[in-house]
Each structure stands twice: as C-alpha cells, then as structure tokens.
Protein backbone atom coordinates (compact mmCIF):
# COMPACT_ATOMS: atom_id res chain seq x y z
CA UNK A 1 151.38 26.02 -24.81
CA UNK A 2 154.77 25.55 -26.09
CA UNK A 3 154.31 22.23 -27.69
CA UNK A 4 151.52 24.08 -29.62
CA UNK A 5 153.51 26.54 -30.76
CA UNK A 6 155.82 23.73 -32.02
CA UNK A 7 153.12 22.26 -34.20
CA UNK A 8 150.79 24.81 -35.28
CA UNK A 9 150.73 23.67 -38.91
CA UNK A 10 149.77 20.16 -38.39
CA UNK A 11 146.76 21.22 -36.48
CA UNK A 12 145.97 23.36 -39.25
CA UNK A 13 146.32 20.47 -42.04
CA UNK A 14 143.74 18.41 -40.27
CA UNK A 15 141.53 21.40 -39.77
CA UNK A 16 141.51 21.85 -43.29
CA UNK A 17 141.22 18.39 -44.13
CA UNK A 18 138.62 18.27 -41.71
CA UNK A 19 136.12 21.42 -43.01
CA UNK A 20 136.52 20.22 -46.55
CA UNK A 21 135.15 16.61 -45.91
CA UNK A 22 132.52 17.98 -44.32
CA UNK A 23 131.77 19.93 -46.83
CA UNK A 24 131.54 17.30 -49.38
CA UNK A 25 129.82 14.61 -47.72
CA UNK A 26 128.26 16.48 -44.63
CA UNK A 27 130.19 14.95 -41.57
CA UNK A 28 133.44 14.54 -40.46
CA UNK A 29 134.83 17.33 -38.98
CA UNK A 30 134.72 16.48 -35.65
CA UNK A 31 135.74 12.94 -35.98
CA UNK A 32 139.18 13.79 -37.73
CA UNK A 33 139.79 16.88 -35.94
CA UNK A 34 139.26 14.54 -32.77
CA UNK A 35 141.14 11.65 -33.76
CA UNK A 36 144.13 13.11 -35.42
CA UNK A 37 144.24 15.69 -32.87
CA UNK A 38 143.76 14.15 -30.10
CA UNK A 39 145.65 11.01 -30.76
CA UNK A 40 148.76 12.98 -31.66
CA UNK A 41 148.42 14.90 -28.13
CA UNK A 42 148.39 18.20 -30.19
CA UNK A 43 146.24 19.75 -27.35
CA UNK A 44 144.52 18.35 -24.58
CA UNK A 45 141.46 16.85 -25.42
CA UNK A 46 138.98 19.28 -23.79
CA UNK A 47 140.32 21.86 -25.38
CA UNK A 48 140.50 20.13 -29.08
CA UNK A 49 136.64 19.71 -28.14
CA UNK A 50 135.53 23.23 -27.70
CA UNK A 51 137.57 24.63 -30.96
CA UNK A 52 135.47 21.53 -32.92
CA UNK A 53 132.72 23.44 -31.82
CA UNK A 54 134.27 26.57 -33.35
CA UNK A 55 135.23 25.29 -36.32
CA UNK A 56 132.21 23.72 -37.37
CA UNK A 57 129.97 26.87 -36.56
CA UNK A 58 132.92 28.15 -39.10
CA UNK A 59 132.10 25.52 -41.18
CA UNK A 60 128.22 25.82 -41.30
CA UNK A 61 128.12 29.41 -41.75
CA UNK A 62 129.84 29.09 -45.08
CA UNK A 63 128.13 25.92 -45.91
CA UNK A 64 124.39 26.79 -45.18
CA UNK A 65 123.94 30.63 -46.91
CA UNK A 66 121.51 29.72 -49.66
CA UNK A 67 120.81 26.18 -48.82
CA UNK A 68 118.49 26.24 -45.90
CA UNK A 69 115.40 25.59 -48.01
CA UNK A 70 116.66 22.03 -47.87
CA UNK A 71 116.51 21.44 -44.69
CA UNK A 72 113.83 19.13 -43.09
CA UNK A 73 112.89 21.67 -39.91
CA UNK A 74 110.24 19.44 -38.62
CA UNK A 75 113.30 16.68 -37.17
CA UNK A 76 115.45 19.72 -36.34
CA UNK A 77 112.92 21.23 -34.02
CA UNK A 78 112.37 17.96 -32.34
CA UNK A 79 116.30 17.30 -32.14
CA UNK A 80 117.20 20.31 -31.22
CA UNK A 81 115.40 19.96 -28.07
CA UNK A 82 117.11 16.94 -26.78
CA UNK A 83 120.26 17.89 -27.79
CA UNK A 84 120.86 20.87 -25.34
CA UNK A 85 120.65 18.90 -21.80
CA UNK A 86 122.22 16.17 -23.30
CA UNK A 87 125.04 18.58 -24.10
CA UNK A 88 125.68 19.30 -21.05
CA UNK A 89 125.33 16.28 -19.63
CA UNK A 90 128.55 15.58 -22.14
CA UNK A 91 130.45 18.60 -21.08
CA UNK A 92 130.05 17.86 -17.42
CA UNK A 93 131.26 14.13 -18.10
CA UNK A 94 134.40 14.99 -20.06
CA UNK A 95 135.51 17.48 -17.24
CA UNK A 96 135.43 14.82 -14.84
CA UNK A 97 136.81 12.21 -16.90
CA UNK A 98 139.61 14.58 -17.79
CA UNK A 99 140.51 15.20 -13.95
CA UNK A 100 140.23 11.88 -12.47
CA UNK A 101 140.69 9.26 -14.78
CA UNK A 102 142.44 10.48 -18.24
CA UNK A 103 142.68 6.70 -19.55
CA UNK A 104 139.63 6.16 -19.64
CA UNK A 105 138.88 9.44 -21.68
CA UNK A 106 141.41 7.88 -24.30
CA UNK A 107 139.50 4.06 -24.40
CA UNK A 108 135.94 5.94 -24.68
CA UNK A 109 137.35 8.13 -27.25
CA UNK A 110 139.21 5.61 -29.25
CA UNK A 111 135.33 3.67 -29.03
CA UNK A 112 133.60 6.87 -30.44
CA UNK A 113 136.22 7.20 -33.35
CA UNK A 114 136.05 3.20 -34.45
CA UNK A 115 132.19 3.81 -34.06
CA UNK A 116 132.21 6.47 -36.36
CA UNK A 117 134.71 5.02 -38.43
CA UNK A 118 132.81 2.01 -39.11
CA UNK A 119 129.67 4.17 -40.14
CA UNK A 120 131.52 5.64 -42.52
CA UNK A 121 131.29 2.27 -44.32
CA UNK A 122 127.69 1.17 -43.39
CA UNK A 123 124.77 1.69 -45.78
CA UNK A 124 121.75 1.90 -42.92
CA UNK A 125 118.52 0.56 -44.76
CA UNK A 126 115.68 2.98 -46.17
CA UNK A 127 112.98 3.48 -44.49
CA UNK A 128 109.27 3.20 -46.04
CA UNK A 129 108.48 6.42 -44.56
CA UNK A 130 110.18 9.29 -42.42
CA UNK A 131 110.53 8.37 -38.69
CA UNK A 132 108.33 9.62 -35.71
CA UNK A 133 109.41 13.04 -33.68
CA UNK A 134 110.42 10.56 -31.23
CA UNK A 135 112.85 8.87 -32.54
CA UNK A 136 114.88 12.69 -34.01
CA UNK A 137 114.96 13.23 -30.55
CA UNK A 138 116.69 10.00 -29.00
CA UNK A 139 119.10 9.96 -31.87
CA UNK A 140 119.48 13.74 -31.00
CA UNK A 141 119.95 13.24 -27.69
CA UNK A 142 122.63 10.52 -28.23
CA UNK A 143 124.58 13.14 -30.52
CA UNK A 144 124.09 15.70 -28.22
CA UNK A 145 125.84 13.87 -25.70
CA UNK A 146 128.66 12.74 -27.85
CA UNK A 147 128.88 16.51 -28.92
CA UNK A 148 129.02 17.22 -25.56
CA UNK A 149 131.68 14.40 -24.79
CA UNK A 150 134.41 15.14 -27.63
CA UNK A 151 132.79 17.51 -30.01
CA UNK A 152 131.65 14.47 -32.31
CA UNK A 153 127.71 15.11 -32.76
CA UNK A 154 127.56 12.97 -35.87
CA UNK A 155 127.58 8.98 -35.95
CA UNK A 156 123.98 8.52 -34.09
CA UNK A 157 122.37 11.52 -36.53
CA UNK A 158 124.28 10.54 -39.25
CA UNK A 159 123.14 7.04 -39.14
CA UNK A 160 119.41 8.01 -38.48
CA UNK A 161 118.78 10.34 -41.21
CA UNK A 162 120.58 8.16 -43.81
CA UNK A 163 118.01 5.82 -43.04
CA UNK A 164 115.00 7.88 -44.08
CA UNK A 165 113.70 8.64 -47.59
CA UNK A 166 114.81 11.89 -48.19
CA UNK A 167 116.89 13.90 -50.84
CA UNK A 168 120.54 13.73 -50.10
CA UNK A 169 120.96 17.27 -50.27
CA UNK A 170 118.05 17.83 -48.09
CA UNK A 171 120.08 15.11 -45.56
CA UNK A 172 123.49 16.83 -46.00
CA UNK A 173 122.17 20.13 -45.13
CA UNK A 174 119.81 18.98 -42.10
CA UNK A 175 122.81 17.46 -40.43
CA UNK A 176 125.13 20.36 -41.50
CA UNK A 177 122.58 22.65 -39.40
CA UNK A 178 122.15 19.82 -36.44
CA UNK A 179 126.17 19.75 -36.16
CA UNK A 180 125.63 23.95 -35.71
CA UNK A 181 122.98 24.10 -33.17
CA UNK A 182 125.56 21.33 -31.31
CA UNK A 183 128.13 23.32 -31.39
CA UNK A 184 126.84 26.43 -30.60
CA UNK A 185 125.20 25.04 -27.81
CA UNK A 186 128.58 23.23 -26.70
CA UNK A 187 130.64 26.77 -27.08
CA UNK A 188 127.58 28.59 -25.04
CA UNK A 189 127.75 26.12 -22.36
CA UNK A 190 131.61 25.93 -22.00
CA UNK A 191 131.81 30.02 -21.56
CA UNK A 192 129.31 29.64 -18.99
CA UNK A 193 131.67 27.08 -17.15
CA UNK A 194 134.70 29.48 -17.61
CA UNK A 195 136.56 27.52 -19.86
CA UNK A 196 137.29 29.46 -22.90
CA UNK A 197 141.26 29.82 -22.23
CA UNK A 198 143.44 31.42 -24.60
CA UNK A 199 144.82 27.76 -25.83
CA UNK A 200 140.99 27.26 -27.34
CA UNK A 201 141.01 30.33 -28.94
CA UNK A 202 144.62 30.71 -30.25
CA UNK A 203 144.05 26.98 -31.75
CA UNK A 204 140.55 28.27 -33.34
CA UNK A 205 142.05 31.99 -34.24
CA UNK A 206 144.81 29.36 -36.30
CA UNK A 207 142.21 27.14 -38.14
CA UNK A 208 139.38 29.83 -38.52
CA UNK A 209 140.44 31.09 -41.88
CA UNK A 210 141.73 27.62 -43.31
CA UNK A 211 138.74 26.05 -42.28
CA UNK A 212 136.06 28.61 -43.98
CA UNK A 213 138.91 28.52 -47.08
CA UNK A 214 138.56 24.57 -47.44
CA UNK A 215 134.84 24.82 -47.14
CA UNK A 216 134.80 27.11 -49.88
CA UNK A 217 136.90 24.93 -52.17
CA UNK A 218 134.77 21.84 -51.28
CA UNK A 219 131.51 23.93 -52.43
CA UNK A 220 133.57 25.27 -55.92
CA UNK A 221 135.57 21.95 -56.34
CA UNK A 222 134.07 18.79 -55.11
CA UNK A 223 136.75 15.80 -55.45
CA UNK A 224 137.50 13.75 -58.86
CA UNK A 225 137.46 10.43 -56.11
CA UNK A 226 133.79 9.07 -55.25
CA UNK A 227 132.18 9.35 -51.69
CA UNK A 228 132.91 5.87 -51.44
CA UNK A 229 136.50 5.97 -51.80
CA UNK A 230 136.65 9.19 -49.77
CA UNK A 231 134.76 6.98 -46.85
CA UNK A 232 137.22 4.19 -47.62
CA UNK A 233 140.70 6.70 -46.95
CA UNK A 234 139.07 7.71 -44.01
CA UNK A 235 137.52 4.79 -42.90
CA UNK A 236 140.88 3.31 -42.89
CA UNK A 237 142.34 6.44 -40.91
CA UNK A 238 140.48 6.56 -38.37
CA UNK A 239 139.97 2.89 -37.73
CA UNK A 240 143.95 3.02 -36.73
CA UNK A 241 143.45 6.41 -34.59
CA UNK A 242 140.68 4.83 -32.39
CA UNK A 243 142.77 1.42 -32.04
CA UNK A 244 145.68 3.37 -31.28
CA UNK A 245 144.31 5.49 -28.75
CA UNK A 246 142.45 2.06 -27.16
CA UNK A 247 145.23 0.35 -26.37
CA UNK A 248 147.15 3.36 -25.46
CA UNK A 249 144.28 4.20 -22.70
CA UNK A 250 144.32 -0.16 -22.07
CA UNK A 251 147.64 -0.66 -21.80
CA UNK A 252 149.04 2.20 -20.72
C-alpha cells in the first residue's frame, strides 16, 4: 500500500487519459489503464483489473444518459449471454495465474495489449449485412473472458462490430454498453469471491471523480487531432507497454 500512496497521481493521469479516450472513440480504457498500470507495477495486476471494472461502469454511466436509442439491443442480448460464464472463467484464471506463475500473467498480458494495440490500427472489412446471433456471442464470449482476465473486454468486440454496417454512433454506444454489462458482471463476481480489498477501492475512490470529469470533457470537447492520429499515439504506446512487459515476463 505504501508504494501506492507514493504514486497516487500517476494512476490518476492514466485514469483520466484513459476515460477520455474512451469517450471519444469508444474503447480504450481498459487497455491503457492495464498497460500503463500494470507495466509500471503501480498495483498488482488483479487489483488494477477490478478498479477497470469500476471505472468504466464510471465511465458508461456518464457516457450512455441520452444515447441508448443507439444502441443495437438485438447483439447485446445475444452477447450479453456469453459474456457472464466466460467472465468468470477469466476471473478464476487470473487468480491462479497470479498465485502460481506471475510471469506468465506478464507474457499473456503483454500479448493482450500488442493485440489490442495493433487493432487500434486495423480497418476490419464491412460486412454486406449484420452478422448472425451466433457470431455476437463467440466474439462476446472471447471479450468476456479477456474482461474477465485483465479487465480488457474490447479488442474481439471491437473488431466484430467495426466490421458490420452500422452507424458509428450506433457502434460506439453498443460497445460502450457491452464494456458495462462486462464490468459489472466482473465487479459482481469478484465481491462474491471476497476480493474487494481496500487497495481496489482506495485506487477507484482516487480515479472515480477524474474519470467521470474526463468523460465529461470528451462529450463537451472532442480533440482538434483525428481518430486516426489519436489511434496512432496510442498505437505506438501501447505497442512498447506489451513488448516491455513480454520480455520482462520472458526474460525475467
């Protein structure tokens, strides 16, 4: 606990960082939060997980109010069905992981961050038409369990519905909700397990207000740079977090 008390602001820059690129392009959060966080060894990376979850219910709560009639409900029903046991399934994983073999926590982390980072970049092809209920719910599933894993619901989603031919807004605001039913699920789940310690919540109590605050300003002020050369910064960012963290957990 002390070395959090030592860096309390930093945490809180990336949170903000964090909620206010999420609010502009509709992921995001979890992947900086994740790899800035947990590649400085701010806090151990179960608990940078479960406040995630926190801060993006924080996140989607100021985002969403007025917005839901853009959501496509008939993927987030199907979705949101395979993304609770997958959840778990996540949860269960990382608690193991985080006992018995901490390295490779670090190399599968570093994977999901370069994953996401490179998505960041890719422009998945449009569809002819929206996808089957089948597919929402393996590419829910697969965020689920990443959700579950580190708090990072969004390449697999993210990639899927970027494929289909729907409004942006419509997109943003689907995944904005999918990243909340996550989360909530995640937080739900980890109480159940009796791991809510007072680290998770002194490190959420700190980025709560920032975090609705920067979602705010990304609603009222979008950026003067493009999305593209937003995805480029943190393309870039990232990509060095997750290589970092690889060979840290490969050679370590």
């Amino acid at each position: 606990m002390s070395m959090l008390l030592d860096i309390p602001w930093l945490f809180l820059l990336i949170a903000a960082f964090a909620g206010y690129f999420q609010t502009v392009t509709g992921f995001g959060l979890g992947m900086i939060v994740m790899g800035l966080a947990g590649g400085l060894g701010i806090a151990p990376i179960t608990s940078v997980a479960a406040v995630i979850s926190l801060m993006t219910l924080v996140n989607c709560m100021v985002a969403l109010p007025g917005r839901l009639h853009h959501v496509y409900w008939p993927s987030v029903r199907v979705a949101a069905l395979a993304i609770v046991p997958s959840i778990m399934t996540g949860v269960l994983l990382l608690n193991y992981l985080s006992a018995s073999a901490s390295l490779i926590v670090r190399v599968l982390l570093g994977m999901v961050i370069i994953y996401g980072a490179v998505g960041l970049l890719l422009k998945p092809g449009m569809q002819a038409e929206v996808a089957g209920k089948a597919s929402f719910a393996v590419f829910g599933g697969l965020s689920g369990f990443l959700g579950g894993l580190f708090g990072i619901a969004g390449p697999p989603l993210i990639y899927h519905y970027y494929r289909q031919p729907l409004e942006p807004i419509c997109i943003r605001n689907t995944l904005i909700l999918l990243f909340a039913v996550t989360s909530g699920v995640r937080t739900l789940f980890v109480i159940s397990q009796g791991q809510m310690n007072a680290e998770i919540l002194l490190l959420t109590a700190w980025a709560f207000p920032l975090v609705a605050i920067a979602t705010w300003l990304g609603r009222r002020w979008p950026p003067p740079l493009s999305a593209n050369a937003m995805r480029r910064l943190v393309f870039v960012l990232l990509l060095l977090i997750g290589v970092l963290l690889l060979i840290a957990g490969l050679l370590p």
